[in-house]
Protein backbone atom coordinates (compact mmCIF):
# COMPACT_ATOMS: atom_id res chain seq x y z
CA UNK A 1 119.84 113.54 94.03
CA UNK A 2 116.12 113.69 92.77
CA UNK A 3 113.86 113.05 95.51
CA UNK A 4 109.85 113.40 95.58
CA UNK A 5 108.74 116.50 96.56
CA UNK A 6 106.24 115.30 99.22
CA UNK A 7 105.98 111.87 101.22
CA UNK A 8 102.73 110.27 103.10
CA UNK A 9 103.82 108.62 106.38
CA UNK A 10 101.72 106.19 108.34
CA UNK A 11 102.39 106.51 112.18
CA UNK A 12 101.76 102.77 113.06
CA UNK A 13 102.65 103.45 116.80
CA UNK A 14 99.28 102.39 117.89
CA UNK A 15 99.36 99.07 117.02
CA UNK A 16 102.60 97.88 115.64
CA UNK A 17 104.39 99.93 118.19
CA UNK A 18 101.98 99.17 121.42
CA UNK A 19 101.08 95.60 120.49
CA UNK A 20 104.38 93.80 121.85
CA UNK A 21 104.57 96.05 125.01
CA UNK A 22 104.35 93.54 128.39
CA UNK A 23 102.35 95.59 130.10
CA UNK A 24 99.30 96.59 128.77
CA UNK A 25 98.23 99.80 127.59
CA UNK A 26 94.85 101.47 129.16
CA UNK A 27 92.63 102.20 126.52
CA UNK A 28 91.98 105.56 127.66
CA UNK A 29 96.06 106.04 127.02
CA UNK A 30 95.96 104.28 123.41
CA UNK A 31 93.44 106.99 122.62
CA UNK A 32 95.09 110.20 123.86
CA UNK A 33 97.87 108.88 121.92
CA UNK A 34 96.01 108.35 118.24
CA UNK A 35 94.18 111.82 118.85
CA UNK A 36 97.29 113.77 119.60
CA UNK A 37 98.65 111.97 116.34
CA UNK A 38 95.95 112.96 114.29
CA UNK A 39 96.48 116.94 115.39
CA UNK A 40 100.19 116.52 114.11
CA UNK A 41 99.45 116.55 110.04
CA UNK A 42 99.63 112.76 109.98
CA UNK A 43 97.18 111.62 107.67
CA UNK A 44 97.10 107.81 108.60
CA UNK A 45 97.33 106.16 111.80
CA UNK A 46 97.04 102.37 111.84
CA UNK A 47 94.78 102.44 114.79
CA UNK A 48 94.77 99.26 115.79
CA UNK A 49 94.21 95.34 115.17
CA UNK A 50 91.16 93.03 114.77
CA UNK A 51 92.77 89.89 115.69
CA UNK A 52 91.68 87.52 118.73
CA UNK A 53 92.42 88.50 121.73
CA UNK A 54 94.50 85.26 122.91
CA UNK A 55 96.49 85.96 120.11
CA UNK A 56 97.23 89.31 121.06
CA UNK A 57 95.89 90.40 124.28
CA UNK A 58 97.39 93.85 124.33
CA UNK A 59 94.77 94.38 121.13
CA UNK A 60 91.50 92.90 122.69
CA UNK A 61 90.34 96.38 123.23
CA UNK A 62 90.09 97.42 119.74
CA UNK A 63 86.47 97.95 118.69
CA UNK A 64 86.15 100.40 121.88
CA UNK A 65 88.71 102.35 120.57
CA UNK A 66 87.58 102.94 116.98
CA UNK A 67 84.56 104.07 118.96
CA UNK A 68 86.30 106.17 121.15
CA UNK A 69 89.10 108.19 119.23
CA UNK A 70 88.29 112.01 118.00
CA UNK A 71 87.95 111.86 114.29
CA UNK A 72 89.73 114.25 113.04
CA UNK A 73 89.00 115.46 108.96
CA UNK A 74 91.53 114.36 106.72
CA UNK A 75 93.15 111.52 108.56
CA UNK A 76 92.69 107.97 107.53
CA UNK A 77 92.09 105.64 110.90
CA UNK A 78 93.57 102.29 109.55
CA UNK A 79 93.17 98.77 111.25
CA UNK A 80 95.06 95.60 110.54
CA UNK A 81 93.06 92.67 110.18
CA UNK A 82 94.06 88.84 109.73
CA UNK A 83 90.89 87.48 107.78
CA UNK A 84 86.85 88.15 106.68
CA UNK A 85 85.71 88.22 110.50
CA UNK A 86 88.19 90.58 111.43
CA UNK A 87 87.55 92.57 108.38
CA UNK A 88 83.91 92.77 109.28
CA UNK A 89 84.35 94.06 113.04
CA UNK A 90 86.92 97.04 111.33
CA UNK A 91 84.30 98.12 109.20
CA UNK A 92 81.38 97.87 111.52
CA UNK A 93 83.55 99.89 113.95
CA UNK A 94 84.16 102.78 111.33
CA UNK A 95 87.79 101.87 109.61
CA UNK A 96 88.80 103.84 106.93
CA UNK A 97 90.98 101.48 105.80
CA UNK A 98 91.99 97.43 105.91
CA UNK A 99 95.40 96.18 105.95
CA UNK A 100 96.41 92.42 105.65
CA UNK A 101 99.78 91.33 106.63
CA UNK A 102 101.15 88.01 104.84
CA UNK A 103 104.61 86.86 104.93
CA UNK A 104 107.29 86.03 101.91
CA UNK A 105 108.14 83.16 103.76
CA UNK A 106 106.74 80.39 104.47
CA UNK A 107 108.15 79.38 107.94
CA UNK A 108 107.40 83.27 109.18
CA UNK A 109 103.84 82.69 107.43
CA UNK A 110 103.17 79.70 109.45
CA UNK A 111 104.77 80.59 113.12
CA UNK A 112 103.01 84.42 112.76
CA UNK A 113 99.53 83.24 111.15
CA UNK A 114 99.46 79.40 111.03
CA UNK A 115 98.41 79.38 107.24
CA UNK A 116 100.77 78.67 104.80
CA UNK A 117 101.42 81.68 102.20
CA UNK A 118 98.88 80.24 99.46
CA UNK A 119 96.32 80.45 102.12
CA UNK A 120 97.32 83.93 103.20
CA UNK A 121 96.95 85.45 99.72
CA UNK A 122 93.41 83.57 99.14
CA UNK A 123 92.90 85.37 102.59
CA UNK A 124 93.50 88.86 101.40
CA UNK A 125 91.55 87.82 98.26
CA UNK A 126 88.81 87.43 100.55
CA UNK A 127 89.06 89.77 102.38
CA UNK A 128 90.17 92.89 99.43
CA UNK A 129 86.33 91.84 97.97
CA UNK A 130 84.31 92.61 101.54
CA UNK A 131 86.80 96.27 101.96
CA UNK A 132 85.51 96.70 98.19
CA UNK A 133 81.87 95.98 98.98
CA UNK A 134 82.18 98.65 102.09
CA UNK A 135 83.94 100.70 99.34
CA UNK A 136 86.76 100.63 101.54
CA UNK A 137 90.88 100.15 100.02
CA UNK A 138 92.60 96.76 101.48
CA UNK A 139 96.27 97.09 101.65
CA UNK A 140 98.58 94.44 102.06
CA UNK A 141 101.86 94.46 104.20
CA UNK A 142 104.32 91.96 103.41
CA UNK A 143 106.68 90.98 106.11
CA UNK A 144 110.17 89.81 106.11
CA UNK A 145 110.98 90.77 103.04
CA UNK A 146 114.78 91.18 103.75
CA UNK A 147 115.58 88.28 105.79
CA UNK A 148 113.24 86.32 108.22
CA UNK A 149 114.11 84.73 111.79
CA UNK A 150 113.27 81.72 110.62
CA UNK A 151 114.06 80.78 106.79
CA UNK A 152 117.22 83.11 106.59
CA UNK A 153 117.84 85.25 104.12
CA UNK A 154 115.48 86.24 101.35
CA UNK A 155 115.97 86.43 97.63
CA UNK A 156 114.54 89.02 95.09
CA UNK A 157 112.79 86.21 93.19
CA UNK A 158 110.52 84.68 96.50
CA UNK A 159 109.39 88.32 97.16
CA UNK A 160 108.79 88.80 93.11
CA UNK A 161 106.78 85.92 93.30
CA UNK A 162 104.54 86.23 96.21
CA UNK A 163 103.84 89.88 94.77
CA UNK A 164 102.91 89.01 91.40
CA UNK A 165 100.22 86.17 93.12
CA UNK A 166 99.27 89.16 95.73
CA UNK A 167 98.37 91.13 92.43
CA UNK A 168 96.47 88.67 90.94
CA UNK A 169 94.43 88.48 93.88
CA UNK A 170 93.92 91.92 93.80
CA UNK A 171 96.63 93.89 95.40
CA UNK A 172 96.87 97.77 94.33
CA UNK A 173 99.26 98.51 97.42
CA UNK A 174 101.70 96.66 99.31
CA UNK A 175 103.72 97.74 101.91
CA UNK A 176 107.34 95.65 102.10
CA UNK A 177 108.89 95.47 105.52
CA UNK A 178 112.07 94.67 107.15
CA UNK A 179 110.38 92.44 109.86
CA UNK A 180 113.45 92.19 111.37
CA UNK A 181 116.16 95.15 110.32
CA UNK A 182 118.33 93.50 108.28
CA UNK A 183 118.05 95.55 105.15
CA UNK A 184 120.46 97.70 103.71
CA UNK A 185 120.26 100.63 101.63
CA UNK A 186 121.65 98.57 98.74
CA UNK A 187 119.23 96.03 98.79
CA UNK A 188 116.48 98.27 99.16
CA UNK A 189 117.32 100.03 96.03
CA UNK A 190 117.56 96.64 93.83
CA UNK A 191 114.55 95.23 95.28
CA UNK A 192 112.21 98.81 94.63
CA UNK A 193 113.78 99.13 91.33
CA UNK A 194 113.02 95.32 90.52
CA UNK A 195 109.16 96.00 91.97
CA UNK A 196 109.04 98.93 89.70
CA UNK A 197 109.79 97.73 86.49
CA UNK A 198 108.04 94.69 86.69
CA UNK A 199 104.59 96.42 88.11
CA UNK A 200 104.95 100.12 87.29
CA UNK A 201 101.39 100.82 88.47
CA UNK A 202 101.89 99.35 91.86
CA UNK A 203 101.55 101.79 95.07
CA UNK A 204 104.83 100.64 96.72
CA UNK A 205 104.94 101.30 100.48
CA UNK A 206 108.10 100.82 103.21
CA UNK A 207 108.02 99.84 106.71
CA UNK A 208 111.68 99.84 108.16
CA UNK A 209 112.62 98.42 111.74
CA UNK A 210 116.22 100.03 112.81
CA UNK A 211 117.52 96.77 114.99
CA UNK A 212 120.93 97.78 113.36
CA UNK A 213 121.58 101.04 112.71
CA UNK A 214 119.91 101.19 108.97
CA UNK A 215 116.11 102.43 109.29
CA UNK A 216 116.59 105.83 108.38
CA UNK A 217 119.65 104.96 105.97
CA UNK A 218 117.02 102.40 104.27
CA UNK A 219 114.36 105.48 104.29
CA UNK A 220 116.81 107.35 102.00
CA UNK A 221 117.20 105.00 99.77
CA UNK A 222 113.69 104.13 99.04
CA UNK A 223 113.15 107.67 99.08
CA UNK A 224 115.85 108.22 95.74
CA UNK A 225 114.27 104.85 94.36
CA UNK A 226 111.19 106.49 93.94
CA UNK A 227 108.87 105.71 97.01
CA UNK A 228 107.00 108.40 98.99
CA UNK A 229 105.08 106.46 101.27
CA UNK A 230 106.52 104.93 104.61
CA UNK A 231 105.68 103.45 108.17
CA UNK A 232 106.90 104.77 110.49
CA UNK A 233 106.53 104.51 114.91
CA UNK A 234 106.24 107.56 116.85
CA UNK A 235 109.46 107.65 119.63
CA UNK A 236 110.09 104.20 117.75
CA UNK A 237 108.37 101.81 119.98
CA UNK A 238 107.08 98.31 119.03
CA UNK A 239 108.60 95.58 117.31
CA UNK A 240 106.77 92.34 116.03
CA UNK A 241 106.39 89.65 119.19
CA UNK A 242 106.47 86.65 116.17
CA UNK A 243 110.01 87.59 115.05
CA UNK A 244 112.97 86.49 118.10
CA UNK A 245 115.55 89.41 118.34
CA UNK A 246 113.47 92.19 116.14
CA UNK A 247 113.49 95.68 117.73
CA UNK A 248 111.75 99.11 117.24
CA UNK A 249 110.60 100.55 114.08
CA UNK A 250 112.12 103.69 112.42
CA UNK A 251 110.97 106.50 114.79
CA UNK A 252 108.00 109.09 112.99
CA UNK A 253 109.50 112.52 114.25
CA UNK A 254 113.55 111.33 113.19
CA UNK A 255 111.86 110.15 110.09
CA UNK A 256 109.96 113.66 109.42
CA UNK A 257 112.86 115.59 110.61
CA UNK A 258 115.07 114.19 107.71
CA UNK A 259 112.45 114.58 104.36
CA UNK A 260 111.57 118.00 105.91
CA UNK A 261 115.05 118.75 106.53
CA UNK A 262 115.87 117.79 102.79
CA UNK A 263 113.00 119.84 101.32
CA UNK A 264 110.40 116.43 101.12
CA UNK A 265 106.86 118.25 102.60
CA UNK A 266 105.37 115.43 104.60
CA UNK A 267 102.66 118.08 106.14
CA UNK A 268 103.69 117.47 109.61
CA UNK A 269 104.31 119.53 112.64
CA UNK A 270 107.39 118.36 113.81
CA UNK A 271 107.06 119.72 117.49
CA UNK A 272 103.69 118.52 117.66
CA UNK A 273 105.11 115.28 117.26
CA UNK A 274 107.81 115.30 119.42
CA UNK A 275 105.11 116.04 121.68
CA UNK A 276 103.20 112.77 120.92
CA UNK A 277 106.56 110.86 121.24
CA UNK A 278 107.20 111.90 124.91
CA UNK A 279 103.62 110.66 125.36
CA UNK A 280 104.50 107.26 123.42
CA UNK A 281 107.51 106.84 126.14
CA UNK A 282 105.13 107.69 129.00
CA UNK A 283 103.28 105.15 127.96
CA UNK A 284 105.34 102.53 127.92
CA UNK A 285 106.77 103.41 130.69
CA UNK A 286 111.05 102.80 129.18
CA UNK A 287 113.32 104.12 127.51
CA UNK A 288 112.99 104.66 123.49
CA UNK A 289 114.76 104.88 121.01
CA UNK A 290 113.78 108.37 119.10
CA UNK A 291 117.15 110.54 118.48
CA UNK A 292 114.68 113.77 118.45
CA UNK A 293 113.56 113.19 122.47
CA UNK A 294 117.01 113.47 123.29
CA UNK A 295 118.70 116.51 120.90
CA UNK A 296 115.32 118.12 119.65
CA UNK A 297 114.69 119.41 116.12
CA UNK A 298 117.65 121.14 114.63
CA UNK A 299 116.73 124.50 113.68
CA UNK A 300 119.13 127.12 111.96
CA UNK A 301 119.62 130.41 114.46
């Protein structure tokens, strides 16, 4: 087994993972969460989202917490935006860097941003040339790459297509999620070896949800494929409010424990962030999901 010897994980716990909680999260909270992050090694942390707040309350609180937050050297503070306004406010409140989420689908497109996919990739367009003007990198995520809630499953040639118009547009890195956890480890491999030999140049990102069992599995098998940079959710909270029946992502400390485990340096203090995930489930006030909160780091007598 050849793996990389390092991998850059993006705790996304502040947004993706607090976004769909009910309740909603004092700002004061969100904060002491993305500081402790930042003291953990993590070098990103999506921080949050600049999208209206009837769309999702839980993030209307977002430029006070760019302002807020202790920036710590060496950490990227990342925030999601949907289009050019959005992009502005993240930049005018200090982001380090932009990410655009788009669907391969059309019907997840249109429920989740009410554009069709054409009009999400002129979108990122749009909004890739303001992040370059604030000499600022634009990322895009692409959702439901697997499978989506609403269209069904999801071939190898839709998400081959909407990437090669992304990179036209201007896409250096996208980040291909399981919206919904219904990857396997098999399918992960075909479709990153697929990405890869069509666009060899292209930074190639994973964000795994682990409704069924498969998020770290899936991890793995990017990680042989070739790919050293994942999303991941600290105590594995979130899960996206547009997609019926999705759960959790892959947790950040079981993720960390495995690379570091097999040798892959991700630069991260594992206690430290076992520490952050008890805060994550204080937070949300339930139970979560992360295997480490429960049986701890294994460490050889």
């Amino acid at each position: 087994m050849i793996l990389p010897k390092s991998a850059l994980i993006t705790d996304v716990s502040p947004r993706d993972g607090l976004q769909s909680e009910g309740a909603s999260i004092p700002t004061d909270d969100k904060v002491r969460l993305i500081n402790a992050l930042a003291h953990t090694g993590i070098r990103r942390i999506e921080v949050t989202s600049f999208v209206h707040p009837k769309i999702v309350p839980s993030m209307a609180d977002a430029d006070e917490v760019f302002r807020r937050i202790e920036r710590v050297a060496g950490v990227s503070y990342q925030a999601l935006v949907p289009n050019v306004r959005g992009a502005d406010r993240a930049i005018a409140a200090g982001a380090d860097e932009l990410n655009v989420v788009l669907s391969t689908t059309e019907g997840f497109n249109l429920r989740n941003l009410n554009m069709t996919v054409a009009e999400s990739i002129e979108t990122f367009r749009a909004v890739a040339e303001v992040a370059r003007a604030a000499g600022l990198r634009a990322e895009v995520g692409l959702s439901v790459v697997f499978g989506c809630p609403y269209d069904g499953p999801v071939g190898l040639r839709e998400v081959l297509d909407v990437t090669d118009r992304l990179i036209e547009a201007g896409a250096e890195e996208i980040l291909f999620a399981d919206t919904i956890g219904v990857a396997n480890p098999r399918q992960v491999t075909e479709t990153v070896e697929s990405i890869r030999a069509r666009w060899p140049k292209l930074n190639i990102g994973l964000h795994f949800h682990d409704t069924r069992g498969l998020g770290i599995a899936n991890v793995l098998s990017g990680l042989e494929a070739g790919v050293n940079r994942f999303d991941a959710s600290v105590a594995g909270i979130g899960a996206c409010p547009f997609a019926p029946g999705a759960t959790g992502n892959v947790c950040t400390e079981d993720t960390v424990h495995m690379l570091e485990s097999m040798g892959v340096n991700t630069g991260i203090d594992l206690e430290a962030l076992i520490d952050c995930a008890r805060v994550a489930r204080e937070l949300v006030r339930h139970e979560v999901p992360s295997r480490l909160l429960r049986a701890g780091a294994w460490r050889v007598p």
